[in-house]
Protein backbone atom coordinates (compact mmCIF):
# COMPACT_ATOMS: atom_id res chain seq x y z
CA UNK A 1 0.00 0.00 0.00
CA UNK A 2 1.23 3.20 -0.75
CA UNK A 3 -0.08 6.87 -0.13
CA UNK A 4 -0.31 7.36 -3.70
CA UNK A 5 -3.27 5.34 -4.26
CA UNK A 6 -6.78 7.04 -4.82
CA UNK A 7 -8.09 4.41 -2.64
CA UNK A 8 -5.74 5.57 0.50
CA UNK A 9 -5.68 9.20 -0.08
CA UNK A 10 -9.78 9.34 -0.74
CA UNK A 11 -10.75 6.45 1.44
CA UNK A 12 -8.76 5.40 4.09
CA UNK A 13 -7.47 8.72 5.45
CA UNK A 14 -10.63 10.54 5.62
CA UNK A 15 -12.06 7.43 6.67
CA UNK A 16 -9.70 7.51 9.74
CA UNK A 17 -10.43 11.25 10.36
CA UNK A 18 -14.05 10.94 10.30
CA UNK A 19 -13.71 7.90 13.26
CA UNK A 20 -11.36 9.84 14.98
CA UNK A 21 -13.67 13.24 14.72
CA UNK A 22 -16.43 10.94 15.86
CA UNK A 23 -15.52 10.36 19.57
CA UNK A 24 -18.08 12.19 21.48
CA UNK A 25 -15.65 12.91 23.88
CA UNK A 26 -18.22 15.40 26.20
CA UNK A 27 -20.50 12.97 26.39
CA UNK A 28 -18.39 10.17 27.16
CA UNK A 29 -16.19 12.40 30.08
CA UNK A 30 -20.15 13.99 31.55
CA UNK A 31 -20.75 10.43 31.67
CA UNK A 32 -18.10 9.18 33.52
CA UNK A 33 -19.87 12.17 36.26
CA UNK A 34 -23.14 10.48 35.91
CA UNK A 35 -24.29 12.92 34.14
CA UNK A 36 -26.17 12.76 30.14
CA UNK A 37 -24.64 16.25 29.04
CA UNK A 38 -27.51 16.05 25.93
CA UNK A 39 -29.94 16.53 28.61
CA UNK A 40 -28.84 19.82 30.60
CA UNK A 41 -27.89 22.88 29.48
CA UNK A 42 -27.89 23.94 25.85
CA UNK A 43 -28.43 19.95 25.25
CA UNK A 44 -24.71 20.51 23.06
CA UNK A 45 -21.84 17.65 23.88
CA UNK A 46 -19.58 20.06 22.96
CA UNK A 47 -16.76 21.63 25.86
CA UNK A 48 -18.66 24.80 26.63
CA UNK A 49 -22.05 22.87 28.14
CA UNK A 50 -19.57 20.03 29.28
CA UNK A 51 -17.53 23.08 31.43
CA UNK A 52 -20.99 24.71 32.57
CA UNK A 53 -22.66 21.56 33.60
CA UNK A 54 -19.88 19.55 34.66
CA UNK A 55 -17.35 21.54 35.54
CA UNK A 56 -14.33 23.54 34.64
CA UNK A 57 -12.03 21.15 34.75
CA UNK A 58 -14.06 18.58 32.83
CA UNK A 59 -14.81 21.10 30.60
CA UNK A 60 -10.71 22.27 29.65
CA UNK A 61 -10.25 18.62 29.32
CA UNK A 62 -13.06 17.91 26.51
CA UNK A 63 -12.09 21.09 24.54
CA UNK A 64 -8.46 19.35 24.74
CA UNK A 65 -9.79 16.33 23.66
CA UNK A 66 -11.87 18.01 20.89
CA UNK A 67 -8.84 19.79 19.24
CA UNK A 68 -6.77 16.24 19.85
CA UNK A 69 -8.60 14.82 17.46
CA UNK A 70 -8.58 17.68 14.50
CA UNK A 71 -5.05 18.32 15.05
CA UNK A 72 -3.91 14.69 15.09
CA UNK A 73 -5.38 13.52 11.95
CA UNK A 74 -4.44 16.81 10.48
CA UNK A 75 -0.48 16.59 10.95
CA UNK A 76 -0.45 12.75 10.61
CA UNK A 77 -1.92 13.19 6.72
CA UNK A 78 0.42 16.18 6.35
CA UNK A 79 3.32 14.00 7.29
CA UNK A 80 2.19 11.32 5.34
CA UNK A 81 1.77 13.45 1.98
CA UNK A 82 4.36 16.26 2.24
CA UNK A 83 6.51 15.72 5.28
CA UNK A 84 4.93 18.82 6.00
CA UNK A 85 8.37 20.81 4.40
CA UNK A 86 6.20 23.84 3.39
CA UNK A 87 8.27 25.17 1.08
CA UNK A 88 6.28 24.48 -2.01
CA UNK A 89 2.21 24.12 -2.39
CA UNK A 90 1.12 20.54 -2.50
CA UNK A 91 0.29 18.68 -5.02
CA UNK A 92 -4.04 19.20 -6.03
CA UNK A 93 -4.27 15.79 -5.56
CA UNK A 94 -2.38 15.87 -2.17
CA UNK A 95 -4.39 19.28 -1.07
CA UNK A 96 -7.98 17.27 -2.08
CA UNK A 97 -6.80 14.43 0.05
CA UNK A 98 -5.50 16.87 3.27
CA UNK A 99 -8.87 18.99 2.84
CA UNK A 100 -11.62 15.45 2.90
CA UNK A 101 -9.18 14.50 6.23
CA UNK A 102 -10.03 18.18 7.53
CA UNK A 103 -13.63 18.28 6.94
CA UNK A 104 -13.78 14.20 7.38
CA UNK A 105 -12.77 14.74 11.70
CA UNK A 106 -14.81 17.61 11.76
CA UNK A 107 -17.98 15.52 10.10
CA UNK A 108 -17.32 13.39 12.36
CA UNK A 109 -17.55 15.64 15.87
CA UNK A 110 -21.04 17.22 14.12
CA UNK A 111 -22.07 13.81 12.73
CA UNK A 112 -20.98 11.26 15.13
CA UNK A 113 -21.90 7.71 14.15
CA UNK A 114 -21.85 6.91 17.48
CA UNK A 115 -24.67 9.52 18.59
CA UNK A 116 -26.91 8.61 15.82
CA UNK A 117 -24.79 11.16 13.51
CA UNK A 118 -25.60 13.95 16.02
CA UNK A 119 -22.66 15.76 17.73
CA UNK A 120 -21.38 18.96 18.41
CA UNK A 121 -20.62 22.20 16.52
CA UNK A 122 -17.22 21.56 15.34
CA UNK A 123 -15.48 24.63 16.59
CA UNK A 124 -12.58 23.12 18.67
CA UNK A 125 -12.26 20.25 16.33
CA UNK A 126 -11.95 22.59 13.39
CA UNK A 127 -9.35 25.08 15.06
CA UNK A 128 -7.04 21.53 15.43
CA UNK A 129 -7.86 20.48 11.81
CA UNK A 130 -6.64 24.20 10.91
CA UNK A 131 -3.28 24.11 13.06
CA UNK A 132 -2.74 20.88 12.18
CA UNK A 133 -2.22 21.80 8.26
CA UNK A 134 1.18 23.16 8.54
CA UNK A 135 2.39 25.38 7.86
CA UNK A 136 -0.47 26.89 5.25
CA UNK A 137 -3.28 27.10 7.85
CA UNK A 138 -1.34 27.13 11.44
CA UNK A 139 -0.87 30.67 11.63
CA UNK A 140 -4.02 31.73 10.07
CA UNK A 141 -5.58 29.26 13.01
CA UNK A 142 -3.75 30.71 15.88
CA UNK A 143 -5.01 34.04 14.54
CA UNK A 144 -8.80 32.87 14.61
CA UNK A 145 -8.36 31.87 18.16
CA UNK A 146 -7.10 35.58 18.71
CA UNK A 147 -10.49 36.46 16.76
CA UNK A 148 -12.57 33.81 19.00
CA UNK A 149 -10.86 35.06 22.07
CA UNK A 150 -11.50 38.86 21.46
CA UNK A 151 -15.03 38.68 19.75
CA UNK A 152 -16.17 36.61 22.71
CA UNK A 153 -14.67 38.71 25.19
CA UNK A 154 -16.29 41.81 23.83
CA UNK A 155 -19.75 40.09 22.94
CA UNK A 156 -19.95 38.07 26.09
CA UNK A 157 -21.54 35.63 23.56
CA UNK A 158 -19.57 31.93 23.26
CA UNK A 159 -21.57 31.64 19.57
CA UNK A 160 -20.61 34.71 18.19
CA UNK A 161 -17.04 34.65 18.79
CA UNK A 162 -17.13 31.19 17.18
CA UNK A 163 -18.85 32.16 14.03
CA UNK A 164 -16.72 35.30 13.48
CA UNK A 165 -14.04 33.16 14.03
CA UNK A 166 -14.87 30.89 11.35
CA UNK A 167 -15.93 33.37 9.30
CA UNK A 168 -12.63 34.73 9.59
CA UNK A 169 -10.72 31.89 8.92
CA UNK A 170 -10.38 31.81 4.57
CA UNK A 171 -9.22 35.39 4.66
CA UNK A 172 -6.60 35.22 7.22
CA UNK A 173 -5.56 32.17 4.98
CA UNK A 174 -5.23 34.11 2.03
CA UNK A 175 -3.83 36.77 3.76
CA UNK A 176 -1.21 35.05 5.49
CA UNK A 177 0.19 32.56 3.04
CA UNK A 178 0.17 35.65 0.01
CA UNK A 179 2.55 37.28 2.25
CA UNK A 180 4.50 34.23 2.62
CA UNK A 181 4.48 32.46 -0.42
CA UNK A 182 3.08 34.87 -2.96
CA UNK A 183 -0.38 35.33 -4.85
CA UNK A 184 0.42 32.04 -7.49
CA UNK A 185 0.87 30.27 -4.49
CA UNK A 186 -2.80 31.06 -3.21
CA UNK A 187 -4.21 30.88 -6.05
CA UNK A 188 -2.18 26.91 -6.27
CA UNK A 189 -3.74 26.35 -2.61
CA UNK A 190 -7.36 26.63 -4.05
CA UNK A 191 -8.76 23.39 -2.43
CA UNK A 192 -7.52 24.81 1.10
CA UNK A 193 -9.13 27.96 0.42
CA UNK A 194 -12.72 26.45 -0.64
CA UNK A 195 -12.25 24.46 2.75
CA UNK A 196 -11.73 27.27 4.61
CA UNK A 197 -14.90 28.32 3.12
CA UNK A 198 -16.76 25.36 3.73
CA UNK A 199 -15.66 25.04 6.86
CA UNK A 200 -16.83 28.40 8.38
CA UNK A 201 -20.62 27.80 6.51
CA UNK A 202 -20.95 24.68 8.65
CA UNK A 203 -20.01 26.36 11.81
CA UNK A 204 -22.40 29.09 11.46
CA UNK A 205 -24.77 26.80 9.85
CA UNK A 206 -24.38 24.73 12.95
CA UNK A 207 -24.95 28.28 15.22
CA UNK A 208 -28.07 29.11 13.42
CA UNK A 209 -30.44 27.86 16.87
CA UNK A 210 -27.49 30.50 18.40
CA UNK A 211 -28.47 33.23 15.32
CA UNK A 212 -32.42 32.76 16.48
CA UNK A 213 -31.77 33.13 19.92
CA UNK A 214 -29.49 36.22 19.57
CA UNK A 215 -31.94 38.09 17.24
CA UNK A 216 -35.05 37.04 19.73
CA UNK A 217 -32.81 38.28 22.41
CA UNK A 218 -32.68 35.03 24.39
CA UNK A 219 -29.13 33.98 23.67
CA UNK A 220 -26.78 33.08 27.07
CA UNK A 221 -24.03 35.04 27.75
CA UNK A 222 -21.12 33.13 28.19
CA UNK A 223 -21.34 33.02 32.36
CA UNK A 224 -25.07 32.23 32.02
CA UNK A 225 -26.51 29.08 33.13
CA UNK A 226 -28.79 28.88 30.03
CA UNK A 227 -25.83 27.62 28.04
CA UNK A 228 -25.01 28.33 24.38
CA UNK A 229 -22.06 27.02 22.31
């Protein structure tokens, strides 16, 4: 077997990512409490209910978990395709094959086989996938956070610092690696730029219960017991 094969690079590695994106790891560590984290709160098995109902501790531990399991995937297949050297765009047909590994682990936290292809909203998943693709999408990741982390901050609002952040996320991309690598190299990274895209429409596509409740006025702020994610 070799990584050249359609078979691995369409089949098996995304395959892999989507299993390993599919470990509802709030539900399994509220669990381990006693506790069905799908029934309190915002109902979400993502980190933010798992840290308001569970605890703070429990809660830094799934959002650990949750980015584990982007990022892991993520450098393994860079390794695996590029030896992640960075100094030239990847091949289209390696790109394709990094991108369905991205989007396959974070599938996998919002679809989990395991919860009858229910999950979470991908955020912490996708901000490992994102770091995880170096060197074209680390810095342009860490950057998001910085988005996340100020948006949030300001807002008080958990779901709109994660769908700005995502929003954000294709151009800080393009931003970063033209400065780095020069506009033919963007325009040669296409299939990471149409994730980034994707990517931040199915986060805020995931938010849009979050979009209702902020226009009705009903959303939780991020210390209130209501939950939101």
């Amino acid at each position: 077997m070799t990584i050249d094969q359609p078979w691995v690079l369409f089949g098996v590695f995304p395959l892999v990512a989507y299993l390993a994106g599919s470990i509802p790891f709030g539900v399994l560590i509220a669990r381990s409490r006693g506790i069905d984290i799908r029934a309190h709160g915002s109902g979400n098995t993502g980190a933010t209910n798992v840290l308001r109902i569970v605890g703070k501790r429990w809660g830094i531990l799934c959002c650990v978990l949750d980015v584990l399991k982007g990022l892991l995937p993520s450098l393994a297949a860079g390794v695996l395709l590029t030896g992640l050297s960075g100094k030239t765009a990847p091949t289209p047909a390696q790109q394709l094959s990094w991108v369905l590994v991205a989007l396959a682990a974070i599938c996998g936290h919002v679809f989990s086989v395991w919860l009858k292809f229910r999950g979470g909203k991908g955020v912490a998943t996708a901000f490992g996938v994102v770091v995880g693709i170096w060197p074209f999408f680390t810095v342009a990741g860490l950057a998001g956070l910085g988005v996340w982390i100020v948006v949030t901050r300001v807002s008080r609002f958990v779901s709109v610092g994660s769908m700005m952040s995502a929003l954000s996320l294709a151009p800080l991309f393009v931003a970063w690696n033209w400065m780095i690598l020069g506009w033919t190299a963007v325009i040669d990274l296409w299939p990471m730029v149409a994730m980034a895209v994707v990517m931040g429409l199915l986060i805020v596509i995931r938010h849009r219960s979050n979009i209702a409740k902020l226009l009705a006025g009903t959303e939780g702020r991020i210390d209130d017991p209501r939950g939101q994610e």
